[in-house]
Protein backbone atom coordinates (compact mmCIF):
# COMPACT_ATOMS: atom_id res chain seq x y z
CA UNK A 1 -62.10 -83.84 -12.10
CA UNK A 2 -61.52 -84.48 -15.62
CA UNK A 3 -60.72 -82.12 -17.91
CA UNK A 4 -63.01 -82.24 -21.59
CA UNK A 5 -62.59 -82.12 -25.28
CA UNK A 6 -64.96 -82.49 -28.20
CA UNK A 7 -63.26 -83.95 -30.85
CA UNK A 8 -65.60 -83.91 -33.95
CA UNK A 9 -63.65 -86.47 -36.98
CA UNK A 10 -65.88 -87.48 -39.93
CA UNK A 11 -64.61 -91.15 -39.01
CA UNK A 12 -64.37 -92.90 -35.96
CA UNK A 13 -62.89 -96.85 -35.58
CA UNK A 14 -64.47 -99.21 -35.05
CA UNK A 15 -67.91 -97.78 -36.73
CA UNK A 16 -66.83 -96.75 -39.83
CA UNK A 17 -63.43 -96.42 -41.24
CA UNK A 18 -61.86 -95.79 -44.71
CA UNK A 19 -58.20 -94.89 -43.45
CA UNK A 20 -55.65 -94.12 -40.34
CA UNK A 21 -57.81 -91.20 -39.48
CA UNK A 22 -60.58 -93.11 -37.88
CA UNK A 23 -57.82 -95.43 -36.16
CA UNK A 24 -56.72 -92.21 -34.38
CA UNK A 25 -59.81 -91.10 -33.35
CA UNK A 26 -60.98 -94.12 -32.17
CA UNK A 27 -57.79 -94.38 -30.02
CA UNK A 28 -57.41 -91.11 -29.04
CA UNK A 29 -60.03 -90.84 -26.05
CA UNK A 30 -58.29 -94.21 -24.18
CA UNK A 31 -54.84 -92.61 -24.38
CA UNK A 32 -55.82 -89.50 -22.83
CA UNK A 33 -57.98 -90.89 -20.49
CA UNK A 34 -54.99 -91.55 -18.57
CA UNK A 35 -53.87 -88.02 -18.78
CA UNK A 36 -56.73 -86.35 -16.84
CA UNK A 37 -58.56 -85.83 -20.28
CA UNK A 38 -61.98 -86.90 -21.32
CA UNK A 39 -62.87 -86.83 -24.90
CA UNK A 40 -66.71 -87.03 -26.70
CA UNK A 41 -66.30 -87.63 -30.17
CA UNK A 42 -68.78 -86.06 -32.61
CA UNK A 43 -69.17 -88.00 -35.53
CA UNK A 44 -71.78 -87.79 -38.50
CA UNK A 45 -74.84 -90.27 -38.49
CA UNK A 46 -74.43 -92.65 -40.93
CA UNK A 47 -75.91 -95.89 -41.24
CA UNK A 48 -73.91 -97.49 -39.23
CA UNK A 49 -73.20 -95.33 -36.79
CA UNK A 50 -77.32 -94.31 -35.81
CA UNK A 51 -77.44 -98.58 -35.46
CA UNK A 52 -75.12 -98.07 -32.71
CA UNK A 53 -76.47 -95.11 -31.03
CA UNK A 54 -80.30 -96.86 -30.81
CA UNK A 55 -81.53 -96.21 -27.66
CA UNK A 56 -79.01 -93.22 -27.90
CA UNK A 57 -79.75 -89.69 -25.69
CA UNK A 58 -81.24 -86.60 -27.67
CA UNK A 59 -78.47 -83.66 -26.23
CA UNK A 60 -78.60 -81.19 -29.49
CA UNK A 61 -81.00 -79.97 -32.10
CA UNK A 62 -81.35 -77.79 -35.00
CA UNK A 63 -84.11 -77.40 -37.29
CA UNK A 64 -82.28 -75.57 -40.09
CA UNK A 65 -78.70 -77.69 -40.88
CA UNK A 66 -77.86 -77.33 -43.89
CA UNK A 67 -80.84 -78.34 -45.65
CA UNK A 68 -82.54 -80.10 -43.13
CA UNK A 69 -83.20 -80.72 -39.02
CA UNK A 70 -80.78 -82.30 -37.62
CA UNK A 71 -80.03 -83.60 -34.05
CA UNK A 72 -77.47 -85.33 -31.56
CA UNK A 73 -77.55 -88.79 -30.15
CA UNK A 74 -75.40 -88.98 -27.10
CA UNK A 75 -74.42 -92.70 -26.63
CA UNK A 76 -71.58 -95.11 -26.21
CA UNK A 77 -69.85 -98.18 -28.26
CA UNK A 78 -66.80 -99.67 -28.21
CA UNK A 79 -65.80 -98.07 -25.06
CA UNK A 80 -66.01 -94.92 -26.52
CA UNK A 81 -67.89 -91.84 -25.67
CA UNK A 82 -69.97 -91.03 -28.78
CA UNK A 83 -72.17 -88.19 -30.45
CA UNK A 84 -74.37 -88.89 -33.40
CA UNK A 85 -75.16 -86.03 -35.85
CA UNK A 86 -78.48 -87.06 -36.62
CA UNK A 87 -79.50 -85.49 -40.31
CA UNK A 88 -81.14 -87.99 -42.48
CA UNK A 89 -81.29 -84.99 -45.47
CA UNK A 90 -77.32 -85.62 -45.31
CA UNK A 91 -76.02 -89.14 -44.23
CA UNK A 92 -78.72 -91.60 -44.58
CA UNK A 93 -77.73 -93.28 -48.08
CA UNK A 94 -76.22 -95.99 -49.46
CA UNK A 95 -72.12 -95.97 -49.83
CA UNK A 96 -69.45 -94.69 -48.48
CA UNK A 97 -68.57 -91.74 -46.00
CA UNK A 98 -67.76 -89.76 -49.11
CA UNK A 99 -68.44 -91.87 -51.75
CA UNK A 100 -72.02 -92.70 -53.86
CA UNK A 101 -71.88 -96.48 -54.90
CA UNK A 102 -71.19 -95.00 -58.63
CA UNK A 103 -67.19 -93.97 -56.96
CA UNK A 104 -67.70 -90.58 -57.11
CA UNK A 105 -67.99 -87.92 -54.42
CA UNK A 106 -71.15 -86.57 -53.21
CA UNK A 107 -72.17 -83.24 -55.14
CA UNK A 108 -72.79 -81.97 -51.69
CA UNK A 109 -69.72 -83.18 -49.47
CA UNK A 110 -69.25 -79.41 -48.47
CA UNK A 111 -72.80 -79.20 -46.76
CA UNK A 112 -72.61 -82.11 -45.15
CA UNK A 113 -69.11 -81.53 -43.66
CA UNK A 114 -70.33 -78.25 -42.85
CA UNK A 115 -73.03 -79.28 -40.84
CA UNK A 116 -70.71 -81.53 -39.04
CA UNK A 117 -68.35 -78.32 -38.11
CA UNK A 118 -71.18 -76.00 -37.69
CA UNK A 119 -72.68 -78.87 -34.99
CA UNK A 120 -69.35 -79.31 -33.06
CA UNK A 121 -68.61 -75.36 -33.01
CA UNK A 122 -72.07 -74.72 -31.55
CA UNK A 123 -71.60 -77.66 -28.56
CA UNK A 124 -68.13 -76.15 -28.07
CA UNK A 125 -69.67 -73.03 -27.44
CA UNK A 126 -72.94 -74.10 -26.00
CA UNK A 127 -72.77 -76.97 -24.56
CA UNK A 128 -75.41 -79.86 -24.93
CA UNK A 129 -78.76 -80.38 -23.00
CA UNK A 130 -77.22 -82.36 -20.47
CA UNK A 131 -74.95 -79.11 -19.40
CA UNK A 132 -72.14 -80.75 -20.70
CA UNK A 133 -69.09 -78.42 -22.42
CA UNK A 134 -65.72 -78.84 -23.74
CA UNK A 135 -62.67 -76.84 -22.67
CA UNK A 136 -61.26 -77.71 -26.33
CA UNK A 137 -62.26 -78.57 -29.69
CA UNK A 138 -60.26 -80.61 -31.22
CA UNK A 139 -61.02 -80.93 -35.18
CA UNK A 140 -59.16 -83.47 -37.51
CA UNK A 141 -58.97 -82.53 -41.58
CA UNK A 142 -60.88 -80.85 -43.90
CA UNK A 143 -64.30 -82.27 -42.77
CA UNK A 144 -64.30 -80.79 -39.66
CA UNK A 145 -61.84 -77.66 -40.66
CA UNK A 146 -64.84 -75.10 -40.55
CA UNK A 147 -65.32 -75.78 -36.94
CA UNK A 148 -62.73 -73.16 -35.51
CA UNK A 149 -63.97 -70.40 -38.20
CA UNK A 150 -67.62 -71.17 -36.76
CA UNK A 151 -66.75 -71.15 -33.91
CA UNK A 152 -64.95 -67.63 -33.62
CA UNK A 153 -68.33 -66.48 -35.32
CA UNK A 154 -70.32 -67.53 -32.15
CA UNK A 155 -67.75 -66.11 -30.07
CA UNK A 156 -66.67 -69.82 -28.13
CA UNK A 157 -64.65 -69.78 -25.49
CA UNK A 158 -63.36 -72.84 -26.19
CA UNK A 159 -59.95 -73.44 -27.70
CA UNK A 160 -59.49 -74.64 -31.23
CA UNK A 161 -57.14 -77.11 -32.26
CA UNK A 162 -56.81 -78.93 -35.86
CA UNK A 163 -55.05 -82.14 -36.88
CA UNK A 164 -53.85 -82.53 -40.10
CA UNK A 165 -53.74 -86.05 -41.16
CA UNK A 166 -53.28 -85.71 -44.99
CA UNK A 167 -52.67 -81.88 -46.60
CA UNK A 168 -53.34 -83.26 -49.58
CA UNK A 169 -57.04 -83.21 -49.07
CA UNK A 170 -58.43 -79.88 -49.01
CA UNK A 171 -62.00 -79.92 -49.42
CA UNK A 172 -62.15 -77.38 -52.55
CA UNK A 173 -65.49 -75.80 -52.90
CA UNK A 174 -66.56 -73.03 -55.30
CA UNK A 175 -66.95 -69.62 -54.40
CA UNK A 176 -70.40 -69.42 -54.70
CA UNK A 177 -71.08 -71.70 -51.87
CA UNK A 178 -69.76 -69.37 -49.47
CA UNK A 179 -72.96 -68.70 -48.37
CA UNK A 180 -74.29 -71.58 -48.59
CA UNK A 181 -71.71 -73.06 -46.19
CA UNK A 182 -72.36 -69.83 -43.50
CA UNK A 183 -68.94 -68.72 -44.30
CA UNK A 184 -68.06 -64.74 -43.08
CA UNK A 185 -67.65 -62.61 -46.36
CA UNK A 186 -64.84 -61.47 -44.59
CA UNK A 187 -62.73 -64.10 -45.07
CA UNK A 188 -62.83 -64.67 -48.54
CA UNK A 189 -59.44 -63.54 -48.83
CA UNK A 190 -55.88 -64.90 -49.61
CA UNK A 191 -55.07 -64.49 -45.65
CA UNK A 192 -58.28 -66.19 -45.50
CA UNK A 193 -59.72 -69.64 -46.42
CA UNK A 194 -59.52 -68.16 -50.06
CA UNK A 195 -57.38 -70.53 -52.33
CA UNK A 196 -57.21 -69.66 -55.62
CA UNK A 197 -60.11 -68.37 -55.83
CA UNK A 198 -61.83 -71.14 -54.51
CA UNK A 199 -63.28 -72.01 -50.60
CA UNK A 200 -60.48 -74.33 -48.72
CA UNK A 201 -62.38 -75.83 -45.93
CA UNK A 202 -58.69 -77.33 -44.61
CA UNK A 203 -57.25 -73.79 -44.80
CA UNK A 204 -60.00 -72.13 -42.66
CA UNK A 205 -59.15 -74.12 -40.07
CA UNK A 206 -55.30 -73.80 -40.94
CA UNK A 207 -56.10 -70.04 -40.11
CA UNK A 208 -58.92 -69.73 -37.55
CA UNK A 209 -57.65 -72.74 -35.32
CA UNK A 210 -55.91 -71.23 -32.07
CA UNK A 211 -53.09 -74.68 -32.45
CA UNK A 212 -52.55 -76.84 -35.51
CA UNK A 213 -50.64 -80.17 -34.98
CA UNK A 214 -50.05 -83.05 -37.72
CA UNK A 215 -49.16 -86.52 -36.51
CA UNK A 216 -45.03 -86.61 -36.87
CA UNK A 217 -42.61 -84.38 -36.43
CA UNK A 218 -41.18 -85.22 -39.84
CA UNK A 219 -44.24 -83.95 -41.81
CA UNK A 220 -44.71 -80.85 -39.51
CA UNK A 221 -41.52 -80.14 -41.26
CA UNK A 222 -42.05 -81.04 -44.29
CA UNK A 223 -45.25 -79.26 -44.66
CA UNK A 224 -43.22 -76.00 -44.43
CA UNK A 225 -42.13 -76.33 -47.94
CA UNK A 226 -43.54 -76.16 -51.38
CA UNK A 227 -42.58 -79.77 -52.37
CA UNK A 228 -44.58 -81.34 -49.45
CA UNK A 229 -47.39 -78.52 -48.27
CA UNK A 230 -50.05 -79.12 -51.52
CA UNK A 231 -50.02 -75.04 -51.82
CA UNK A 232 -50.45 -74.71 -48.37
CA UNK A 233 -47.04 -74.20 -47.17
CA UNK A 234 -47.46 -70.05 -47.02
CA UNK A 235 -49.79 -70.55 -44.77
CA UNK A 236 -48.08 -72.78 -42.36
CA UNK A 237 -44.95 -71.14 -42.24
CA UNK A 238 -46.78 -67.83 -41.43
CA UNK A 239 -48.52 -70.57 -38.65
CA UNK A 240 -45.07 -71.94 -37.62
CA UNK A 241 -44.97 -70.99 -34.18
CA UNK A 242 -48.55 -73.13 -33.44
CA UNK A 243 -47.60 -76.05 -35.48
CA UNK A 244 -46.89 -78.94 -33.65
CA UNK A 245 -45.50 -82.60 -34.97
CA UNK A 246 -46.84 -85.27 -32.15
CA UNK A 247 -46.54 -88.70 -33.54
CA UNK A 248 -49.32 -91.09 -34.04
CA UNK A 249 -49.52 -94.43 -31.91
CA UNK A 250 -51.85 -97.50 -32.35
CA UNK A 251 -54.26 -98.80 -29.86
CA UNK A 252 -52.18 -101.91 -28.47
CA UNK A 253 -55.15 -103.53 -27.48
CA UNK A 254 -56.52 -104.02 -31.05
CA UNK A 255 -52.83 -105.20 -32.46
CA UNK A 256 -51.33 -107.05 -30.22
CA UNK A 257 -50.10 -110.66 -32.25
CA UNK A 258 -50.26 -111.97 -28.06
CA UNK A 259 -54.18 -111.56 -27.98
CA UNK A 260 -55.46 -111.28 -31.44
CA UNK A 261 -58.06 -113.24 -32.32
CA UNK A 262 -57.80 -113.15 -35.90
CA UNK A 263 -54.58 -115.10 -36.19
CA UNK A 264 -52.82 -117.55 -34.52
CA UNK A 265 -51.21 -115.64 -31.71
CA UNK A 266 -47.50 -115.05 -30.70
CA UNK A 267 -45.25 -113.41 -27.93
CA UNK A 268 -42.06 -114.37 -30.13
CA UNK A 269 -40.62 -113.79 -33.60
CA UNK A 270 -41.42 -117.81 -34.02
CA UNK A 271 -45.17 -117.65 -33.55
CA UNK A 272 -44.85 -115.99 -36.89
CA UNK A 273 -44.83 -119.40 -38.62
CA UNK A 274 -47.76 -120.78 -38.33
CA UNK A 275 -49.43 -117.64 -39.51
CA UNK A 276 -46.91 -117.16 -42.59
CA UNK A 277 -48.09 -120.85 -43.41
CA UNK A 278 -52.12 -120.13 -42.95
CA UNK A 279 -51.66 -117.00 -45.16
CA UNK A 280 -49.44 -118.61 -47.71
CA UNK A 281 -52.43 -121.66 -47.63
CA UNK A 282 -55.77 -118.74 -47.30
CA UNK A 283 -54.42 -116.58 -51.00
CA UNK A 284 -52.92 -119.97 -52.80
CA UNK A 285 -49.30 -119.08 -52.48
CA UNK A 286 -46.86 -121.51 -51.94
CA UNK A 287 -44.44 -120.93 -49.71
CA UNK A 288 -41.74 -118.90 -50.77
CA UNK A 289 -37.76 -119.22 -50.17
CA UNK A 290 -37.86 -115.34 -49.79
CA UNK A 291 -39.82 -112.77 -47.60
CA UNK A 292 -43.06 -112.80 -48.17
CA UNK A 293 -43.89 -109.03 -48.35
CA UNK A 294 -47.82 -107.60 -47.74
CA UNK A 295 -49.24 -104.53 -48.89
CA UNK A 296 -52.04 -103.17 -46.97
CA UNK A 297 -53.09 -99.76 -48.75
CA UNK A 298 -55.25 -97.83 -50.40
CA UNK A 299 -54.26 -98.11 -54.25
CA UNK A 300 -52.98 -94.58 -55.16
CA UNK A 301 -50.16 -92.75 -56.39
CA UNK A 302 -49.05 -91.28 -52.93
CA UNK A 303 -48.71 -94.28 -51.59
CA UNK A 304 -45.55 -95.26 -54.30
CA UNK A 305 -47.42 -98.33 -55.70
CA UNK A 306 -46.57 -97.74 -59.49
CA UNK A 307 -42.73 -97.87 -57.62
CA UNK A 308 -43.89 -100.90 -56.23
CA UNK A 309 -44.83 -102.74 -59.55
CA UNK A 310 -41.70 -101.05 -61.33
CA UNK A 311 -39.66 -103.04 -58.39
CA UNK A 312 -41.71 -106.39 -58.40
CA UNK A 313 -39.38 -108.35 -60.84
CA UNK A 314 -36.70 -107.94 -58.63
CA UNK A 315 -38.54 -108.96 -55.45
CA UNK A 316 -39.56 -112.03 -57.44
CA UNK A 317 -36.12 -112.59 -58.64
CA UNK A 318 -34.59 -112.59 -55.17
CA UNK A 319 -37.13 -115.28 -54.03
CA UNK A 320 -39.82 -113.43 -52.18
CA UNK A 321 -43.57 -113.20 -52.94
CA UNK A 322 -46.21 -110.23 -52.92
CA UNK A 323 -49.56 -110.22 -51.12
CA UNK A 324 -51.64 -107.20 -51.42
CA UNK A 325 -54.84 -106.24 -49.70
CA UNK A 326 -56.63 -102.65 -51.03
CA UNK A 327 -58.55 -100.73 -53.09
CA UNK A 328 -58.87 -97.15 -54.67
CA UNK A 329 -57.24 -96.22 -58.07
CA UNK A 330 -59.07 -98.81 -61.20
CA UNK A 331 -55.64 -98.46 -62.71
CA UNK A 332 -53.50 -99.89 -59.83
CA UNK A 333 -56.04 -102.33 -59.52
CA UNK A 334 -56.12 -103.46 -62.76
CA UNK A 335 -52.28 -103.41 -62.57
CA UNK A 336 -52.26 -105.90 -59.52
CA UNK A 337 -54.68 -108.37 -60.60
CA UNK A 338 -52.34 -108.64 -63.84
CA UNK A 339 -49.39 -108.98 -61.82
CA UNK A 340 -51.16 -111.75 -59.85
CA UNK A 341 -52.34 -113.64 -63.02
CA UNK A 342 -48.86 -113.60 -64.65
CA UNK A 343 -46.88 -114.91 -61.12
CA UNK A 344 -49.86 -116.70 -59.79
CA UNK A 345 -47.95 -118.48 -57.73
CA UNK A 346 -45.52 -115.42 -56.33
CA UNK A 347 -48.50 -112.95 -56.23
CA UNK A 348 -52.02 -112.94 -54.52
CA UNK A 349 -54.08 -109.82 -54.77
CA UNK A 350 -57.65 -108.96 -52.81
CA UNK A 351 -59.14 -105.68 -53.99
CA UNK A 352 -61.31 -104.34 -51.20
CA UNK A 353 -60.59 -104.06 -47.23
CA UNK A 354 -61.50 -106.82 -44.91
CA UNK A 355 -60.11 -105.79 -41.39
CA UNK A 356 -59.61 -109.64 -40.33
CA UNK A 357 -57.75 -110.07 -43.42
CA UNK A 358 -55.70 -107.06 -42.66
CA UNK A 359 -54.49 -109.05 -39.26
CA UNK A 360 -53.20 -111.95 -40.88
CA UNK A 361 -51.89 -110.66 -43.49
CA UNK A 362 -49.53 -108.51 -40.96
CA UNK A 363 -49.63 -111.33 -38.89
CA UNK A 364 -48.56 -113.81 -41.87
CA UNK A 365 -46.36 -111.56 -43.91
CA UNK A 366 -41.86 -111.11 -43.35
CA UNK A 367 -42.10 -107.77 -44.18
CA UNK A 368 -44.56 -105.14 -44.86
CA UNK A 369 -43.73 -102.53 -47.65
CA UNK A 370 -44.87 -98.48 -48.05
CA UNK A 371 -43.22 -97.26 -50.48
CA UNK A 372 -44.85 -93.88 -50.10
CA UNK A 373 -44.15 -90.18 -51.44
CA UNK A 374 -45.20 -88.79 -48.37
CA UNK A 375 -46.52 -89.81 -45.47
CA UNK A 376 -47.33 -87.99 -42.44
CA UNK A 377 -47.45 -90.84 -40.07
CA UNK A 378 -48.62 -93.91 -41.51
CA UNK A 379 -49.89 -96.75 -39.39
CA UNK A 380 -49.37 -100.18 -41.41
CA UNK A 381 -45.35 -99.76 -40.66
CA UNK A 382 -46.65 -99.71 -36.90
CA UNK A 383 -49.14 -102.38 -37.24
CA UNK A 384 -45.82 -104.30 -38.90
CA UNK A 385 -43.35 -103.51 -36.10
CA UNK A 386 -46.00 -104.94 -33.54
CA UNK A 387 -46.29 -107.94 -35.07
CA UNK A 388 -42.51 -108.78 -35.94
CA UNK A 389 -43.35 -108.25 -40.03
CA UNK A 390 -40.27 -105.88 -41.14
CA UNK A 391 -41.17 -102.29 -42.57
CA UNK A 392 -39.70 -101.42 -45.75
CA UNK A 393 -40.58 -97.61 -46.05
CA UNK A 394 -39.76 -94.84 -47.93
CA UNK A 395 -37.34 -91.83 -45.79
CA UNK A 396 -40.22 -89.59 -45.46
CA UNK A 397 -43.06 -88.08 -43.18
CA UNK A 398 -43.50 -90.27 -40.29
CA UNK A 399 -41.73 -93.19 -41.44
CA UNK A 400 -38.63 -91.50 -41.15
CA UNK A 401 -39.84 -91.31 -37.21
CA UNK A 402 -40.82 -94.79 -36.42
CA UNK A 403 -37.95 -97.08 -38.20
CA UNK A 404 -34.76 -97.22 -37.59
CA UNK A 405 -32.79 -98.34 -40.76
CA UNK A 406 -30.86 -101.89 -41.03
CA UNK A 407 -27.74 -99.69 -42.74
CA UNK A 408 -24.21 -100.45 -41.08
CA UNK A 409 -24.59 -98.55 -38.36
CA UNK A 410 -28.33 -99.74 -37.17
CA UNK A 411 -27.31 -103.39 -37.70
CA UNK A 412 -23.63 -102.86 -35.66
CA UNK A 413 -25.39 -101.06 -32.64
CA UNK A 414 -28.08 -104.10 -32.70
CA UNK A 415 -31.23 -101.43 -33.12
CA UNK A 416 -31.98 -101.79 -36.41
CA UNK A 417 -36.01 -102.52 -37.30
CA UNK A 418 -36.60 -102.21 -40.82
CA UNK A 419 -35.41 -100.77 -44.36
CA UNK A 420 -35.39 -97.15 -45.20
CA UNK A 421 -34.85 -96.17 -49.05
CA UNK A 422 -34.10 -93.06 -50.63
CA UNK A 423 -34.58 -91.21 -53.10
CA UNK A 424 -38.47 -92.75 -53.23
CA UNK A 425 -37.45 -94.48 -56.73
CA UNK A 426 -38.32 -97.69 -58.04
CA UNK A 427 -34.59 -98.16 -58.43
CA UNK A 428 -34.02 -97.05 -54.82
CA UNK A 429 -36.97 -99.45 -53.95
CA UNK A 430 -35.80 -102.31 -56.10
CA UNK A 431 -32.35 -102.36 -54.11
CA UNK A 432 -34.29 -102.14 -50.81
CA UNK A 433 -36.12 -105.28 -51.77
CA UNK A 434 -32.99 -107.01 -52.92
CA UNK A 435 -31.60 -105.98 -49.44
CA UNK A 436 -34.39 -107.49 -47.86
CA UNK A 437 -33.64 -110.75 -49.29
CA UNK A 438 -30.52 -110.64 -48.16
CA UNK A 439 -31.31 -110.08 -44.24
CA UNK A 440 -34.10 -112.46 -44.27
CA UNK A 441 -31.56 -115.08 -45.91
CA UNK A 442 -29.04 -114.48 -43.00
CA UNK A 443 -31.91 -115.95 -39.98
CA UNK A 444 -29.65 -114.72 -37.11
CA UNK A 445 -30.02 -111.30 -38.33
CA UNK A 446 -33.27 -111.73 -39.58
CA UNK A 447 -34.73 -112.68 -36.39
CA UNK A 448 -32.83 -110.13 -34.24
CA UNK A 449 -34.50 -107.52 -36.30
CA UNK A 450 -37.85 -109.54 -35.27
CA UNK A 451 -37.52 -109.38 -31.92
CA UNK A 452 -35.93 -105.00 -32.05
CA UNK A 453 -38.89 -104.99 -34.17
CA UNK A 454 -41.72 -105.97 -31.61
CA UNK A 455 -40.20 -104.24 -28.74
CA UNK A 456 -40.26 -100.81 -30.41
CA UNK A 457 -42.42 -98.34 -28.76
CA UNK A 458 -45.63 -98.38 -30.76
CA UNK A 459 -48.26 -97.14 -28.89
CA UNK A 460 -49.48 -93.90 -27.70
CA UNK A 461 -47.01 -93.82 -24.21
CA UNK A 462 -44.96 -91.07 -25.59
CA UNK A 463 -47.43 -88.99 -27.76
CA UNK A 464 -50.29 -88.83 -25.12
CA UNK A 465 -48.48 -86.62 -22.84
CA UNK A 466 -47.80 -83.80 -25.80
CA UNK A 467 -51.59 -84.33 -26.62
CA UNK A 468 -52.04 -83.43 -22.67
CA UNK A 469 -49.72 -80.79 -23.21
CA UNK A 470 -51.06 -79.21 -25.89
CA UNK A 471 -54.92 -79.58 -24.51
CA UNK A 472 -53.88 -77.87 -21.45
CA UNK A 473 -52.35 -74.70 -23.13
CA UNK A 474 -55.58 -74.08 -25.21
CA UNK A 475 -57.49 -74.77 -22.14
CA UNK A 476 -55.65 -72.08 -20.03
CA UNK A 477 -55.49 -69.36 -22.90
C-alpha cells in the first residue's frame, strides 16, 4: 500500500506556471510514485485550473474562507492527481497567479494564500469526504508557508515539511492582518513569524514546519549566511539540523530532444543542426560563426541580466549571437529590445513566455547562459544539458551542483559540461563568453562536451530517493 502526501504549491505544471516551482510540483508526484509514495496536489482554483477539474469530485468545504465559501474539486489532468480550491471571492479574475493585468500584486495576496494553507492544513488533519488523509504535508514557499503553523493549531498529526524554492520571496504582510490571516497572537514574536515587525508567511513555516528542505545542497548552505539568507539566515541556522539540500530534477518525459515534439528531434549532438538553423530562420538571425547563446528567464536583477548586457559586446565580438525569451523587469526589457534593434542581426529578443518557444530555443541554441546571483537550483541549465546546449552559469546555488566546469582539469579528465564563472561579474562573465568561443571554435572539443553534456544525470533518479527518505521520517515521527 502506498504511502500519501498532500502537497499544496500555489502552481502546478502543466496548468499554470510562472517559474521552476510549478515544474517541480508537477514532477514531483511521478518521481515518487516509484518510491512507494502517492502525492495529491492542492492547488488554488484559478481559471484555468477549475476548466480542468469540470466534472471534478466535491471532497472539502468551507463556508467562511477568508472572505468567502470555498470548496475542493478532487480530479485529475495531466496524469496528475489534483485538488481544486474552489473560492471564486479569491481566484476567479483576470491575470496572473499573483498579478492584476495592471503588473501589480493583488492587495489581498495574503488572504488568498492563506486560504490555500488554511485548506491544505485542515485535509492534512481531516482528511477529505472520500476518507482520504495524508501521512505528510508537504508545502512549497511562502504561499503555502502558513500551512504547518495551521496546522499545529488544529493539532494534525500529520508531518510538516516546507520547500524553499526562492528565500527571497517572503510574503510580507502588515501586522494588522494577523488576524485577519487566523494567525496565533502567540507567535507574533521574533522566534516567531515576526520579521521586523511585520507577518513573514515564509518564516512561519521556516519555524512551525517539523523538516525544511531547499532544492540543492549548495543553497541549503548558502542560506546559512547573511549574504545569501534575505534576513532569514538566524532562523535557519537555529533550524540547521532539519534543513535539508535535495537537488531538483526535470521530468525527462517533457525534455527529452529524442521525443519532443516541438523541435526537430535528436539522440546525438548533430541533430542539433537542423534546429540551430530553424531558430536562426524563426527570430531573423543569420547564422552566426560563433555560439549562438539563449536566454530563457524571467528579466530581473537576480538572475545577472544587467551582467549579461555589460558582457554582450564581447559575445558579439567573439562571433556569437544572443537570443532571449522572457519577461518581468520594464527596464531589462526595454534594455533588450534596444540591444536587439542596434545588432539586429546578432540579437533577437521575445518579451513574454511561450513554452514551445522555450523548446526550440534550447533545442536551437550552442549554449544557454544564467548568469545568476543566486540560484537555488535553477532548471534552464538542466533543460540545456538535456538537450546538448552548453550551460554557462554563475558558481552559485545549484548551478554549482549540476555543471561540471570546462577548466583544465574538467576538460583533461574528459567530464567537463559547461562554463562556470566567478566572481558573478560582468568581467568574470565577459571572459566566460570569450571562453565559450573558444571551445565551440575547437569542434572536437566542442562536441565532446555535447555528448558529456546529454548524458549527465538530469532527472529525478538520484533526488527521489532523499524525497522518500525524508517523507518516511516525518511519517514515522
Amino acid at each position: 500500500m502506498r504511502r500519501t502526501v498532500l502537497s499544496v504549491a500555489s502552481e502546478v505544471a502543466p496548468l499554470v506556471k510562472t517559474g521552476g516551482l510549478a515544474d517541480v510540483a508537477g514532477a514531483l508526484p511521478g518521481a515518487l510514485l516509484p518510491e512507494g509514495w502517492a502525492i495529491r496536489t492542492l492547488l488554488p482554483g484559478y481559471p484555468a485550473v477549475l476548466e480542468a477539474a469540470r466534472g471534478g469530485r466535491e471532497v472539502w468545504r468551507e463556508e467562511r474562507l477568508f472572505g468567502g465559501p470555498g470548496r475542493v474539486l478532487a480530479f485529475e489532468a495531466a496524469g496528475l492527481d489534483l485538488l481544486a480550491l474552489d473560492a471564486p471571492h479569491l481566484y476567479l479574475r483576470d491575470g496572473g497567479p499573483y498579478l492584476g493585468r495592471d503588473g501589480r500584486d493583488w492587495p489581498d495576496n495574503a488572504e488568498r494564500f492563506a486560504a490555500l494553507a488554511w485548506a491544505g492544513a485542515a485535509i492534512a488533519a481531516e482528511g477529505l469526504a472520500d476518507g482520504w488523509r495524508p501521512a505528510v504535508l508537504h508545502v512549497h514557499d511562502w504561499q503555502a508557508a502558513l500551512a504547518p503553523v495551521y496546522l499545529k493549531e488544529r493539532g494534525g498529526r500529520a508531518g510538516s515539511l516546507i520547500t524553499i524554492h526562492n528565500v527571497a520571496f517572503h510574503g510580507l504582510v502588515d501586522a494588522s492582518r494577523r488576524s485577519a490571516l487566523r494567525l496565533p497572537e502567540a507567535g507574533f514574536t521574533p522566534e516567531g513569524y515576526e520579521f521586523w515587525g511585520r507577518i513573514s508567511m515564509l518564516k512561519a513555516g521556516l519555524v512551525w514546519a517539523d523538516r525544511i528542505s531547499t532544492v540543492s545542497p549548495t543553497y541549503a548552505r548558502e542560506l546559512l549566511t547573511p549574504e545569501f539568507g534575505m534576513g532569514l539566515d538566524g532562523v535557519l541556522r537555529a533550524r540547521h539540523h532539519v534543513l535539508r539540500g535535495i537537488l531538483n530534477g526535470i521530468d525527462e518525459r517533457v525534455w527529452n530532444p529524442a521525443t519532443d515534439p516541438a523541435i526537430a528531434r535528436y539522440r546525438a549532438p548533430s541533430g542539433k543542426a537542423r534546429n540551430r538553423a530553424a531558430l536562426c530562420a524563426e527570430l531573423g538571425l543569420p547564422p552566426p560563426k560563433g555560439p549562438l547563446c539563449v536566454v530563457v528567464s524571467r528579466l530581473s536583477e537576480q538572475k545577472g541580466l544587467d551582467l549579461l548586457l555589460a558582457a554582450l559586446p564581447r559575445l558579439l565580438e567573439a562571433g556569437g549571437a544572443l537570443a532571449l525569451l522572457g519577461a518581468g523587469d520594464s527596464g531589462f526589457e526595454a534594455a533588450f529590445r534596444n540591444a536587439a534593434a542596434t545588432h539586429p542581426d546578432r540579437v533577437a529578443v521575445r518579451i513574454g513566455y511561450d513554452e514551445a518557444l522555450a523548446h526550440r530555443m534550447i533545442a536551437g541554441g550552442d549554449a544557454i547562459l544564467v548568469p545568476s546571483r543566486f540560484e537555488p537550483c535553477g532548471l534552464t541549465q538542466l533543460y540545456g544539458l538535456r538537450y546538448g546546449t552548453l550551460p554557462v552559469v554563475a558558481l552559485t546555488g545549484g548551478l554549482a551542483d549540476t555543471v561540471i566546469n570546462a577548466n583544465d582539469a574538467g576538460m583533461k579528465a574528459g567530464v567537463a559540461t559547461g562554463i562556470q564563472f566567478h566572481p558573478v561579474t560582468a568581467a568574470a562573465l565577459g571572459e566566460a563568453l570569450e571562453r565559450l568561443a573558444a571551445l565551440f571554435a575547437d569542434r572536437e572539443a566542442w562536441t565532446a562536451m555535447q555528448r558529456n553534456a546529454m548524458r549527465h544525470p538530469v532527472g529525478w533518479a538520484a533526488s527521489a530517493p532523499a524525497y522518500a527518505a525524508l517523507y518516511a521520517e516525518l511519517a514515522a515521527a
